[in-house]
N, C-alpha and C. Protein backbone atom coordinates (compact mmCIF):
# COMPACT_ATOMS: atom_id res chain seq x y z
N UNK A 1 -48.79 -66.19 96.28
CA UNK A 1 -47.85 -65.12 96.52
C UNK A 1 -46.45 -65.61 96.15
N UNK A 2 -45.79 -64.94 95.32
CA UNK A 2 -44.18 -65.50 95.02
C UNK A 2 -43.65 -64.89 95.70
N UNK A 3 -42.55 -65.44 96.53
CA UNK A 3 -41.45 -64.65 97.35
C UNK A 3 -40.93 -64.09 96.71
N UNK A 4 -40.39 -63.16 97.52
CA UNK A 4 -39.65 -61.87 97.15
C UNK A 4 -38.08 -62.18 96.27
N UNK A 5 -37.49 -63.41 96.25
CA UNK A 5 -36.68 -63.48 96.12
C UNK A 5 -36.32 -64.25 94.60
N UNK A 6 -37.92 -64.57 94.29
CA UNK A 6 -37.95 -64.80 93.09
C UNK A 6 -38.27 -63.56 91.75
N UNK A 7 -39.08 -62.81 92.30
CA UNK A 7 -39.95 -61.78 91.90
C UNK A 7 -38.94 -61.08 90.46
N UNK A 8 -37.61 -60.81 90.49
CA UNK A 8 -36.58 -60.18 89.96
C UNK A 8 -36.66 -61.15 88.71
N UNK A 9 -36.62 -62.18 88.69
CA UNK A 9 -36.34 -63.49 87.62
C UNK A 9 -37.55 -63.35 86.75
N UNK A 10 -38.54 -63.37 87.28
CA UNK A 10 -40.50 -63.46 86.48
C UNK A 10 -40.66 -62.28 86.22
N UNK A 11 -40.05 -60.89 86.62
CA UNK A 11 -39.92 -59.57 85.74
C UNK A 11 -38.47 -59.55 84.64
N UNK A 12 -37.80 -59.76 84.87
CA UNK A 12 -36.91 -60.07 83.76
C UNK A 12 -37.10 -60.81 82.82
N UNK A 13 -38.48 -62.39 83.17
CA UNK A 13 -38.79 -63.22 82.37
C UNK A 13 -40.08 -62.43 81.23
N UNK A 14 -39.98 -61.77 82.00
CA UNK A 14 -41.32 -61.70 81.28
C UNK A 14 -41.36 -59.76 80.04
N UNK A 15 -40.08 -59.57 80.42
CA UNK A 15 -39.81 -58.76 79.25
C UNK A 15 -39.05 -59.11 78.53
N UNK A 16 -38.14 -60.25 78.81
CA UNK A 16 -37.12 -60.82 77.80
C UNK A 16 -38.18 -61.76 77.07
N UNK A 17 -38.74 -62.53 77.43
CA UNK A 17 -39.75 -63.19 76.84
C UNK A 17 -40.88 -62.59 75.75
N UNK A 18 -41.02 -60.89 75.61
CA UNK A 18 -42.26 -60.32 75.78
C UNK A 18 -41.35 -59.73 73.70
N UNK A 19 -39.95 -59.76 74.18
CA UNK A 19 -39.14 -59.18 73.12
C UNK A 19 -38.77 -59.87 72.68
N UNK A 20 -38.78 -61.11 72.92
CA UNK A 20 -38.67 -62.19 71.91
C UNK A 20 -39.62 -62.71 71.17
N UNK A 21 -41.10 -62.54 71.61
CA UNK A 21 -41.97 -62.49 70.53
C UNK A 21 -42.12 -62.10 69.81
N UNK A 22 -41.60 -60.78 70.48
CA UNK A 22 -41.94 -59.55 68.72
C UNK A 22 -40.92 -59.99 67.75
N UNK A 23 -39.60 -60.21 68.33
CA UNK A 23 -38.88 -60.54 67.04
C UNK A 23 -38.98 -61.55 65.96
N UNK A 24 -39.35 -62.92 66.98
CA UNK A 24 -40.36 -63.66 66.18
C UNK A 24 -41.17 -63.61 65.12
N UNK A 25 -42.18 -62.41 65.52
CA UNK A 25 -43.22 -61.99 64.75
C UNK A 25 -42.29 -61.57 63.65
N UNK A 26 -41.62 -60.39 63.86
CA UNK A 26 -40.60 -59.71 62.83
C UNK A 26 -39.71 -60.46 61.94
N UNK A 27 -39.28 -61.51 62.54
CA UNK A 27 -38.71 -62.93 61.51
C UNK A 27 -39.36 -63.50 60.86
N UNK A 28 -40.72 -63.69 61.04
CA UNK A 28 -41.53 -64.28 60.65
C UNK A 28 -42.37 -63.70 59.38
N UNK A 29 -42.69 -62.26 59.49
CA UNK A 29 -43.51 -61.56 58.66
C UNK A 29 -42.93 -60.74 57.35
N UNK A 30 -41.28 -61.34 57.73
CA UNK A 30 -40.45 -60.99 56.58
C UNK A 30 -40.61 -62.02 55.76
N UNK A 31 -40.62 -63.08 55.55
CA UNK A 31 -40.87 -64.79 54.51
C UNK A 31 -42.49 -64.91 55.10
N UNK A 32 -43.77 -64.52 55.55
CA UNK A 32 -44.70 -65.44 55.88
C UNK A 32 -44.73 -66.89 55.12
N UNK A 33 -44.61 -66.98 53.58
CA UNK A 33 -44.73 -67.86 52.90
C UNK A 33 -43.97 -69.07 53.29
N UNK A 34 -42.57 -68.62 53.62
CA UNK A 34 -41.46 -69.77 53.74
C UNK A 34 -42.18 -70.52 55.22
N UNK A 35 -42.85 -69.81 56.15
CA UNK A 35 -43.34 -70.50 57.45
C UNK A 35 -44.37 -71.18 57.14
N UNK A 36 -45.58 -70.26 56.88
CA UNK A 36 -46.91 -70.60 56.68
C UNK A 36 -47.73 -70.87 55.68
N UNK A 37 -47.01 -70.82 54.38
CA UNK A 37 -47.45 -70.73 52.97
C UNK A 37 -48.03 -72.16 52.91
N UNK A 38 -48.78 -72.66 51.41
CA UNK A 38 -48.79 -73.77 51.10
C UNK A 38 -47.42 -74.83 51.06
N UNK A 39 -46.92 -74.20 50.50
CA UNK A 39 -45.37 -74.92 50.40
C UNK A 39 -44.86 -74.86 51.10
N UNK A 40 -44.88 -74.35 52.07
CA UNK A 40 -43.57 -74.37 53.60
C UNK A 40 -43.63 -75.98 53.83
N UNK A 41 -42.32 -76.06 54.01
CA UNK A 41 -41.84 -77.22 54.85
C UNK A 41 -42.45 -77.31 55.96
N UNK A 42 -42.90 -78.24 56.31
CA UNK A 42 -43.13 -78.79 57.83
C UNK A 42 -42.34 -78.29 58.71
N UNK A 43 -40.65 -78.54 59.00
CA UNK A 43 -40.38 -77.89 59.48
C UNK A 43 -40.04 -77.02 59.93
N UNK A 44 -40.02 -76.19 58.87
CA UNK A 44 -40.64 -75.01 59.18
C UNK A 44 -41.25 -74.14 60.22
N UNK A 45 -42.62 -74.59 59.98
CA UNK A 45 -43.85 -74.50 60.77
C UNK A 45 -43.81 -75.09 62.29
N UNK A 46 -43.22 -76.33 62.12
CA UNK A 46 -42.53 -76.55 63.86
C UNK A 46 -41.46 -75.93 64.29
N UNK A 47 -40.81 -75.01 63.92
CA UNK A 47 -40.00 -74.16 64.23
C UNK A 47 -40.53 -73.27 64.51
N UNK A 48 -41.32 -72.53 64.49
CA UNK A 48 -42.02 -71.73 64.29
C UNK A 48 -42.98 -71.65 65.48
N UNK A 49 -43.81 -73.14 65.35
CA UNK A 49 -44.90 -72.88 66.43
C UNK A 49 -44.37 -73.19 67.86
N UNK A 50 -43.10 -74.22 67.69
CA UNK A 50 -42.34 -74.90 68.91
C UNK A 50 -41.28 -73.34 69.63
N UNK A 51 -40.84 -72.47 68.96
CA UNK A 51 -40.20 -71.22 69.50
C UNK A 51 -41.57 -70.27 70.02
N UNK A 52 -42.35 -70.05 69.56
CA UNK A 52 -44.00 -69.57 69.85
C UNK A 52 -44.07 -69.78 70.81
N UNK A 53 -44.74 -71.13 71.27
CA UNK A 53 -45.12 -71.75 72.24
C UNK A 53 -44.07 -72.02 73.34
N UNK A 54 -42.98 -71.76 73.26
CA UNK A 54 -42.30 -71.72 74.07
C UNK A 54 -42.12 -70.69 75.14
N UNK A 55 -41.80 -69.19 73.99
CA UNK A 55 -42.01 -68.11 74.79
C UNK A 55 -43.31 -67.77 74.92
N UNK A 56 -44.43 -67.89 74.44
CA UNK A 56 -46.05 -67.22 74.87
C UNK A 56 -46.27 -67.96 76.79
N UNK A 57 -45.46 -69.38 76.29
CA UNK A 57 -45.71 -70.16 77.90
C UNK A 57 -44.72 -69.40 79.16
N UNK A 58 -43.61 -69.05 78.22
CA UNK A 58 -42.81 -68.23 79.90
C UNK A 58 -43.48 -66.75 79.86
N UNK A 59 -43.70 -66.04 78.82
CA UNK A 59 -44.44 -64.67 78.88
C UNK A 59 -45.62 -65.17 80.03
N UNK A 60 -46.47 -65.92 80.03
CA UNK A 60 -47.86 -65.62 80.15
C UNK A 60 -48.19 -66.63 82.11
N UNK A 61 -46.42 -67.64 82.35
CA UNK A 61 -46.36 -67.77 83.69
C UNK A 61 -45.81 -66.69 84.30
N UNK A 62 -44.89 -65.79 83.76
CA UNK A 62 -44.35 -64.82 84.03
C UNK A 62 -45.14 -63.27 84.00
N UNK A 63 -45.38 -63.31 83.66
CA UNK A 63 -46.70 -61.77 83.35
C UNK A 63 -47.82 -62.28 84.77
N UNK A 64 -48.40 -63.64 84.30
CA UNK A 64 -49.11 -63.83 85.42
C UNK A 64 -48.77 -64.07 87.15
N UNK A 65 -47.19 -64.02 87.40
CA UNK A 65 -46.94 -63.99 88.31
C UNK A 65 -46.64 -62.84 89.38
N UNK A 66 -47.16 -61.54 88.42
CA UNK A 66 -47.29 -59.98 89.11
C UNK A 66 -48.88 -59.72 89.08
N UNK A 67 -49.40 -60.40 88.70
CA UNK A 67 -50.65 -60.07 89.28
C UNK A 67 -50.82 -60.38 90.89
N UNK A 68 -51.58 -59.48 91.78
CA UNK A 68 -51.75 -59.43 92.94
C UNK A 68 -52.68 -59.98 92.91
N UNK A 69 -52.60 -61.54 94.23
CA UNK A 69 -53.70 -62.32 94.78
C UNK A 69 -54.49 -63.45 93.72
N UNK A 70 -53.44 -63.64 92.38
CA UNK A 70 -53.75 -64.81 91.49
C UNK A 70 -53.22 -65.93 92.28
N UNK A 71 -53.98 -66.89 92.30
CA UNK A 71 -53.47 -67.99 92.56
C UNK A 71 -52.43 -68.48 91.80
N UNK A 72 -51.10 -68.54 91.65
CA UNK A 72 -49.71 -68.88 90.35
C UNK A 72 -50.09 -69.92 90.38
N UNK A 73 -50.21 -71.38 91.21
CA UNK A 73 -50.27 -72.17 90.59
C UNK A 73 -51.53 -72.38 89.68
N UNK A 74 -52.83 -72.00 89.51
CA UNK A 74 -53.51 -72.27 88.23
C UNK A 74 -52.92 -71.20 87.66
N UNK A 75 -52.18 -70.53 87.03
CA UNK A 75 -51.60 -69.83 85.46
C UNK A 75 -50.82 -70.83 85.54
N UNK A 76 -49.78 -71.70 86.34
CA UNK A 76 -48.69 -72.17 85.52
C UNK A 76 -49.42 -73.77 85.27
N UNK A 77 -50.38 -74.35 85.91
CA UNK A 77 -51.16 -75.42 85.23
C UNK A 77 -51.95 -75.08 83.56
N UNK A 78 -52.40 -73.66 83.68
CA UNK A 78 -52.70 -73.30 82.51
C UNK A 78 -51.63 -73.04 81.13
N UNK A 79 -51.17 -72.53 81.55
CA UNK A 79 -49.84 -71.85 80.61
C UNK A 79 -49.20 -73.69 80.12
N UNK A 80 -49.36 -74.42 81.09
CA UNK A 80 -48.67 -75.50 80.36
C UNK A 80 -49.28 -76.33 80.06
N UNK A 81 -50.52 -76.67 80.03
CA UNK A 81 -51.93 -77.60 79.44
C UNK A 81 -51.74 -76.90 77.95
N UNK A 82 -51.88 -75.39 77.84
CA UNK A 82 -51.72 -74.82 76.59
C UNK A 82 -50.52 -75.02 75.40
N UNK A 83 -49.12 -74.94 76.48
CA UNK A 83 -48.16 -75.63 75.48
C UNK A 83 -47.81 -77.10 75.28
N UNK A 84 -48.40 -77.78 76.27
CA UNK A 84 -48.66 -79.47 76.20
C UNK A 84 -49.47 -79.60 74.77
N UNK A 85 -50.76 -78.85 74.71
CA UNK A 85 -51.60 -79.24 73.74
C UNK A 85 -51.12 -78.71 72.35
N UNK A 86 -49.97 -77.69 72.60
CA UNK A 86 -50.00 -76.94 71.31
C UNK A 86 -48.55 -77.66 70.70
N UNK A 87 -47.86 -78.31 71.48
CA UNK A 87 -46.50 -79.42 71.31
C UNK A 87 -47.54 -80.66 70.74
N UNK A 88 -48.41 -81.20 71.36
CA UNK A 88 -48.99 -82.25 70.98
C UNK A 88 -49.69 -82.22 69.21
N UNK A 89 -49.60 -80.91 69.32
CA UNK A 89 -50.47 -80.62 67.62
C UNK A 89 -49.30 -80.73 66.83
N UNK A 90 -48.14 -80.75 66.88
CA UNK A 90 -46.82 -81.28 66.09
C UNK A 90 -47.04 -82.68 65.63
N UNK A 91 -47.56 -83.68 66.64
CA UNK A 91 -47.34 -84.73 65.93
C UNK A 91 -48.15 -84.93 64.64
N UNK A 92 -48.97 -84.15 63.54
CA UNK A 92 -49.67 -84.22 62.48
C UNK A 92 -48.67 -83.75 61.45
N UNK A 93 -47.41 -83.33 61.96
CA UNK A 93 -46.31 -83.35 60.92
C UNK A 93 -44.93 -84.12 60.56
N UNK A 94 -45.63 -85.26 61.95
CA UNK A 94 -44.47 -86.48 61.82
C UNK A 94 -44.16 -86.75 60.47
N UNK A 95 -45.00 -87.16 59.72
CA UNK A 95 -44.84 -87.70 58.51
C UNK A 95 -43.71 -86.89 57.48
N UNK A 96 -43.82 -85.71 57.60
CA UNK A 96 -43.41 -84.40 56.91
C UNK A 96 -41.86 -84.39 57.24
N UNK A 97 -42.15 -84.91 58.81
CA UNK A 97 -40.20 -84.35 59.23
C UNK A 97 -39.49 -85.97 58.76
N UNK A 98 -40.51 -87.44 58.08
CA UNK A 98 -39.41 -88.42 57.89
C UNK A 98 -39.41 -88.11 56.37
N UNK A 99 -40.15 -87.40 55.87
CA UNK A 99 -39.62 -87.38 53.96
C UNK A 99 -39.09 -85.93 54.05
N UNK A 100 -38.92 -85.06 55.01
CA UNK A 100 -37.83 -84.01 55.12
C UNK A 100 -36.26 -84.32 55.36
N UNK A 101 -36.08 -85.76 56.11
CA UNK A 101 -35.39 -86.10 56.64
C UNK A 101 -34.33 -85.71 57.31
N UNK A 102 -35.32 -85.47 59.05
CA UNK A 102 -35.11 -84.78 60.04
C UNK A 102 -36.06 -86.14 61.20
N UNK A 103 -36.31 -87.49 61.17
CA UNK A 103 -37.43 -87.80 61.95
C UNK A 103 -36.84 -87.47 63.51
N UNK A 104 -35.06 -88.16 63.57
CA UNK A 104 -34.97 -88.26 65.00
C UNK A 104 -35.26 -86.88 65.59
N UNK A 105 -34.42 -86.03 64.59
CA UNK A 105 -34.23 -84.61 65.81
C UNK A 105 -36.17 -84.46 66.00
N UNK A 106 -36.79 -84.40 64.98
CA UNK A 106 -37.84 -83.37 65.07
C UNK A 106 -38.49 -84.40 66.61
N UNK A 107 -38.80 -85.49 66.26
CA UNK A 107 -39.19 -86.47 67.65
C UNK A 107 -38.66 -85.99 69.26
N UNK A 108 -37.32 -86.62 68.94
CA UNK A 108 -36.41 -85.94 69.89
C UNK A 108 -36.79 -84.39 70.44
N UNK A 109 -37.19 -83.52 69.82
CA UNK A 109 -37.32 -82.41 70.01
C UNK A 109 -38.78 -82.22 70.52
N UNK A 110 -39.48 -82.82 69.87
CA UNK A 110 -40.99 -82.99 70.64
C UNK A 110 -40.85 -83.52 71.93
N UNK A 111 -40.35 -84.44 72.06
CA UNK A 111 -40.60 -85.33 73.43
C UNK A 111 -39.61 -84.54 74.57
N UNK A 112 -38.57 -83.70 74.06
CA UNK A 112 -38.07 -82.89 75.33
C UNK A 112 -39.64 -81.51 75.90
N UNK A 113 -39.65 -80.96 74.58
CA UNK A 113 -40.55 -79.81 74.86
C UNK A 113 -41.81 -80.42 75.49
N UNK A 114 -42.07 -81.60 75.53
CA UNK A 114 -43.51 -82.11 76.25
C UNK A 114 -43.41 -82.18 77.15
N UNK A 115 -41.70 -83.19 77.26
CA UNK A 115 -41.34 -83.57 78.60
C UNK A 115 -41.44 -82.60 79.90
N UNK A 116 -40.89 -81.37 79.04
CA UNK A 116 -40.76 -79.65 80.32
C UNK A 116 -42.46 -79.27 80.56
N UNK A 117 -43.09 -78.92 79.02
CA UNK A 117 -44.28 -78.77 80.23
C UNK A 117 -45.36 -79.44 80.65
N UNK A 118 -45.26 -80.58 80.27
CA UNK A 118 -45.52 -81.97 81.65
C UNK A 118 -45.02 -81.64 82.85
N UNK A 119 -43.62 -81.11 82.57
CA UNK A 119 -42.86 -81.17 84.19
C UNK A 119 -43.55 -79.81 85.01
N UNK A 120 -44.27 -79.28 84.00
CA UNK A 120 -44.50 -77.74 84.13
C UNK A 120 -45.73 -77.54 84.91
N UNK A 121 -46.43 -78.55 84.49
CA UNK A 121 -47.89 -78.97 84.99
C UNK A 121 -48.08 -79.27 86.26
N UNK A 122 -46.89 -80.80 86.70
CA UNK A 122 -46.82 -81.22 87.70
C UNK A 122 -46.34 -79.93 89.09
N UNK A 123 -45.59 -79.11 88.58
CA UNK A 123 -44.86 -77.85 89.63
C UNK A 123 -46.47 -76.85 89.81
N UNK A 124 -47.14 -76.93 88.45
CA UNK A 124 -48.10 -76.12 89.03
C UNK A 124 -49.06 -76.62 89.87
N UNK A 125 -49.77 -77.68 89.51
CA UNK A 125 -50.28 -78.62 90.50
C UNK A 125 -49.85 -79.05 92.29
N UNK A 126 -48.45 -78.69 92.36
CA UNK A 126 -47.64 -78.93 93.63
C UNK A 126 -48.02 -77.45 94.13
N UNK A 127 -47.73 -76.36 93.72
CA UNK A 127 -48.72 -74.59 94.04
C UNK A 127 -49.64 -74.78 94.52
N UNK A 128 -50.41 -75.13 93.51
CA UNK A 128 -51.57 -74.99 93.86
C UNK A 128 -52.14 -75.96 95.10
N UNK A 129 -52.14 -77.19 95.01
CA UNK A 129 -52.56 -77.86 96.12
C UNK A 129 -51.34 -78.32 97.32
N UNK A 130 -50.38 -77.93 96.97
CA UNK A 130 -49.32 -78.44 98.41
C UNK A 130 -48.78 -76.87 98.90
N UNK A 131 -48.04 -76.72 99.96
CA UNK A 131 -47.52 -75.63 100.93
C UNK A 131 -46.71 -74.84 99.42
N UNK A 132 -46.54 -74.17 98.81
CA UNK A 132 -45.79 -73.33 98.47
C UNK A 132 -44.19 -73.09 98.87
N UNK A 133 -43.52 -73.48 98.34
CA UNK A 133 -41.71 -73.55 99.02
C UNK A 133 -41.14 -73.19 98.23
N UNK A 134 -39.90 -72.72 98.63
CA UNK A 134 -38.74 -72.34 97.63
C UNK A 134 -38.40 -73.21 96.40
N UNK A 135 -38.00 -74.18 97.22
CA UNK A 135 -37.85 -75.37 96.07
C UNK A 135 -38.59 -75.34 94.93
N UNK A 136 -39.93 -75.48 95.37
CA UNK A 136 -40.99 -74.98 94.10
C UNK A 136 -40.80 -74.21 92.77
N UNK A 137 -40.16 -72.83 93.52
CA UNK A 137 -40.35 -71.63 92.65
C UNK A 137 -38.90 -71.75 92.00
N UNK A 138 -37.77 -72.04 92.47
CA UNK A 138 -36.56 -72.52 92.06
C UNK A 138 -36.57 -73.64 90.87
N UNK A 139 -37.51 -74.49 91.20
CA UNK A 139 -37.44 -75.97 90.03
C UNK A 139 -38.04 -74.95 89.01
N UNK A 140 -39.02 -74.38 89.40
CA UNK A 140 -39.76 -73.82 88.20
C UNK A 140 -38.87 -72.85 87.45
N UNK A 141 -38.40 -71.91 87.70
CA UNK A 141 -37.60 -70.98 87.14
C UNK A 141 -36.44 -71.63 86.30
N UNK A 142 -35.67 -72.73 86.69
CA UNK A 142 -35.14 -73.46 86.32
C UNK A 142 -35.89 -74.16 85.10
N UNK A 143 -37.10 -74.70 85.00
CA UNK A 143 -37.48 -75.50 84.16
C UNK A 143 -37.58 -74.13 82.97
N UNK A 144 -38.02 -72.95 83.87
CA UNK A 144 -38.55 -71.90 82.35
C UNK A 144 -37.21 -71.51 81.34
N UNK A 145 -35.88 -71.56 82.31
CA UNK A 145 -34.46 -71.50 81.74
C UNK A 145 -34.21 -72.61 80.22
N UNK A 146 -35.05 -73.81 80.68
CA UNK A 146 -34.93 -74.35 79.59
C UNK A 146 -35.84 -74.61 78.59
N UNK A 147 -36.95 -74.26 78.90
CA UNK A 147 -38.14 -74.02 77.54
C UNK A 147 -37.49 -72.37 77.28
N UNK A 148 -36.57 -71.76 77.99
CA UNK A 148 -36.69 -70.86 77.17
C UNK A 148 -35.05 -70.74 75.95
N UNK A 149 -34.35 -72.00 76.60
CA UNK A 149 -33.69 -72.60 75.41
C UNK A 149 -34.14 -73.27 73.95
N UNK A 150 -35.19 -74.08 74.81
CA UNK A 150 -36.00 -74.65 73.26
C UNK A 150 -36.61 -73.38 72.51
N UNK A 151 -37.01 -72.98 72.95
CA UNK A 151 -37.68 -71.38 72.06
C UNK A 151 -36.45 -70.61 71.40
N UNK A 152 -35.51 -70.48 72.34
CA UNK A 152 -34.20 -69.93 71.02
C UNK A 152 -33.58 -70.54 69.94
N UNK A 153 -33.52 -71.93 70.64
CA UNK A 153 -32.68 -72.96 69.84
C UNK A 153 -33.90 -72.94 68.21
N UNK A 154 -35.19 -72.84 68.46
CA UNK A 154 -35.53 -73.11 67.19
C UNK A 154 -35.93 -72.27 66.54
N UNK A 155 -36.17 -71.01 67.48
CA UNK A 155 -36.10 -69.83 66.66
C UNK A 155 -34.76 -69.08 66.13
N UNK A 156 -33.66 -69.58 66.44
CA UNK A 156 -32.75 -69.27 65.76
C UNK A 156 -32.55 -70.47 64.03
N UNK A 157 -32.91 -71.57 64.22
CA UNK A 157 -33.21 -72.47 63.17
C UNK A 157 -34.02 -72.12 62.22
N UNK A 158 -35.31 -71.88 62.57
CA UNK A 158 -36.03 -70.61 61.70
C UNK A 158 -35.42 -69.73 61.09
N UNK A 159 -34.55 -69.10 61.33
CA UNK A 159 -33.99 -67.94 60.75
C UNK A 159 -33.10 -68.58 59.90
N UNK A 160 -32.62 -70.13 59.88
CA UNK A 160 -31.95 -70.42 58.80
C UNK A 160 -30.34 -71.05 59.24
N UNK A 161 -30.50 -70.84 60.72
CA UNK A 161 -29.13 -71.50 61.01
C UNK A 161 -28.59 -72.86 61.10
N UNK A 162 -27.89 -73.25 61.13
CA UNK A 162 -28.02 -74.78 60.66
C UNK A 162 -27.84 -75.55 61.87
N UNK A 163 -29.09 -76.34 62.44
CA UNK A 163 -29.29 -77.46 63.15
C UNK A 163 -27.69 -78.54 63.87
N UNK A 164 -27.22 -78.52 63.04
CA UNK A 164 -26.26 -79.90 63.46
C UNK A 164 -24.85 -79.73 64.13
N UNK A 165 -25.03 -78.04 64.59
CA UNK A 165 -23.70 -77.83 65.32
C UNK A 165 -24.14 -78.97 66.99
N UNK A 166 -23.25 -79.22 67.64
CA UNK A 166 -23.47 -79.45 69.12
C UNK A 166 -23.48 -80.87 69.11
N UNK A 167 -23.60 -81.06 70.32
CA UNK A 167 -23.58 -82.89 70.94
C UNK A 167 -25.30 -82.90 70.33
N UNK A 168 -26.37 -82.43 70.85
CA UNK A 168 -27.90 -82.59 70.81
C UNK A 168 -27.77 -83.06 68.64
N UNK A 169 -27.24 -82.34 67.90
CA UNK A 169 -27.04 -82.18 66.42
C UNK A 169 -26.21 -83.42 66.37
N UNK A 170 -25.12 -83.65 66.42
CA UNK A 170 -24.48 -84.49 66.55
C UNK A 170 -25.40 -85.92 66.14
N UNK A 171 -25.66 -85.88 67.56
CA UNK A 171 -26.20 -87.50 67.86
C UNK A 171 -27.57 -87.72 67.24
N UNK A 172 -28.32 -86.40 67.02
CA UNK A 172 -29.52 -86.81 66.26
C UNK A 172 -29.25 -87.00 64.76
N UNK A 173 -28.06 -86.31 64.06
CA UNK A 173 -27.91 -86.53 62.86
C UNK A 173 -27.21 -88.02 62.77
N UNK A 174 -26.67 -88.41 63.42
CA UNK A 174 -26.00 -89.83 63.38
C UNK A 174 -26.86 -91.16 63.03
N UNK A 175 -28.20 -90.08 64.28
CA UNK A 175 -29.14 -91.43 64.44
C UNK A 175 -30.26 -91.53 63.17
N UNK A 176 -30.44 -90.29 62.40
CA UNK A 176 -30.80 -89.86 60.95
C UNK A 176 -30.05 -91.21 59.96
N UNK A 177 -29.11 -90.79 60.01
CA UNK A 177 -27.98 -91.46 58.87
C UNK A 177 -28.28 -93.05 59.35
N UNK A 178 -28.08 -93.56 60.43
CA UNK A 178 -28.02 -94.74 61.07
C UNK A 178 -29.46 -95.45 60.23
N UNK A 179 -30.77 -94.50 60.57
CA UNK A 179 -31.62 -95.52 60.09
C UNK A 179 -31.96 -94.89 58.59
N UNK A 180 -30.96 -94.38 57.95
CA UNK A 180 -31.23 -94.02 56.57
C UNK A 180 -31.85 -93.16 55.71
N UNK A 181 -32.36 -92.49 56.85
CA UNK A 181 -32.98 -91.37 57.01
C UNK A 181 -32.62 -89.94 55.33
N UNK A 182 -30.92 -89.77 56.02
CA UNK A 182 -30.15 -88.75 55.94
C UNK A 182 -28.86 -89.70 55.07
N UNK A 183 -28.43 -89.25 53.74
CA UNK A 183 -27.04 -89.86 53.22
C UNK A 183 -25.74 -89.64 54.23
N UNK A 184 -25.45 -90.36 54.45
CA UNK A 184 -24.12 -89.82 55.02
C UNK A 184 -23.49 -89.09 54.39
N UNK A 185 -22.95 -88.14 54.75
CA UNK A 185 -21.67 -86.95 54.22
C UNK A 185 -20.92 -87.76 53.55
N UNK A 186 -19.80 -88.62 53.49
CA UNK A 186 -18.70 -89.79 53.16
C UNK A 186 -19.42 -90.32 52.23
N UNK A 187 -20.49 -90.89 52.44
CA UNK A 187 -21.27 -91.87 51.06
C UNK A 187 -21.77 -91.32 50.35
N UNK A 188 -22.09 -89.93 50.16
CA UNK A 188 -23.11 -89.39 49.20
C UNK A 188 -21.61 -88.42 48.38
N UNK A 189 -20.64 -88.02 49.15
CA UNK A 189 -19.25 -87.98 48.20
C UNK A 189 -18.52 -88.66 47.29
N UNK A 190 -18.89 -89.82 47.94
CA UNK A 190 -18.16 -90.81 47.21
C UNK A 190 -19.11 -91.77 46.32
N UNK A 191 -20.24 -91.61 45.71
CA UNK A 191 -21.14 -91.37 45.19
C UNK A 191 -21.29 -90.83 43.60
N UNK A 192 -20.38 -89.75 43.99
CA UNK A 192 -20.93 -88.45 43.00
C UNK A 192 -19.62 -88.73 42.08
């Protein structure tokens, strides 16, 4: 049973979530090729499946948390075994994001999105087998605040926006350039 005081947040989550898929879809089915084609970039396709899987996981803890007399904590152990496993299917494009040259961010970016629903797992697991508390439903809502950043952040990248604004851009492009990854801006000018 979710308290009442959460209830407002997991209906708001779960239509803001529900409209961000479609647009997805709708971003997506305008280029299929540029995502899913033979030739798509790798990252691409982790843009793609990492914004996916982001929102299908808050849609589907959130949708499942108005059902009457579900146990929430198995949907939110489920919902995040599903995006654990479907983050974990990224790493078969490691290779792709170091001759794209992108390794730190794309890494970096894996190991946060695992990190949340790992964390996602453990909150459902605490539902399901410990007392049910505020705290609970608070960490959780909180944690969905930020997978449901990773789902914008790369579905707005998808669409073509460019990665390297911010401190997170910043420091992963540095650490690109650092191990040689990426030319430096300055050296590849002075270069030419």
């Amino acid at each position: 049973m979710i308290p009442a005081p959460y209830s407002n947040f997991l209906v708001a989550s779960t239509q803001a979530s529900a409209a961000l898929i479609g647009l997805l879809f709708v971003a997506v089915s305008i280029a299929p090729d540029r995502v899913f084609g033979t030739g798509a970039e790798s990252t691409r396709k982790a843009m793609a499946l990492s914004s996916f899987t982001a929102m299908a996981n808050i849609f589907f803890v959130s949708f499942g948390s108005l059902i009457p007399d579900l146990t929430f904590g198995i949907m939110v152990v489920v919902a995040g075994v599903v995006a654990a496993s479907q983050t974990l299917s990224l790493l078969s494009l490691l290779g792709s994001w170091r001759r794209e040259g992108a390794p730190v961010r794309g890494v970096a970016l894996f190991v946060i999105s695992l990190g949340l629903y790992l964390f996602e797992i453990v909150i459902g697991l605490q539902l399901l087998y410990g007392a049910p508390n505020n705290a609970l439903f608070t960490e959780l809502e909180t944690l969905m605040l930020g997978i449901f950043s990773i789902g914008l952040a790369r579905a707005w990248e998808l669409l073509g926006a460019p990665h390297s604004r911010g401190a997170f851009g910043f420091i992963t492009g540095w650490l690109d350039r650092k191990a040689g990854d990426k030319p430096d801006d300055e050296g590849s000018k002075g270069s030419t």
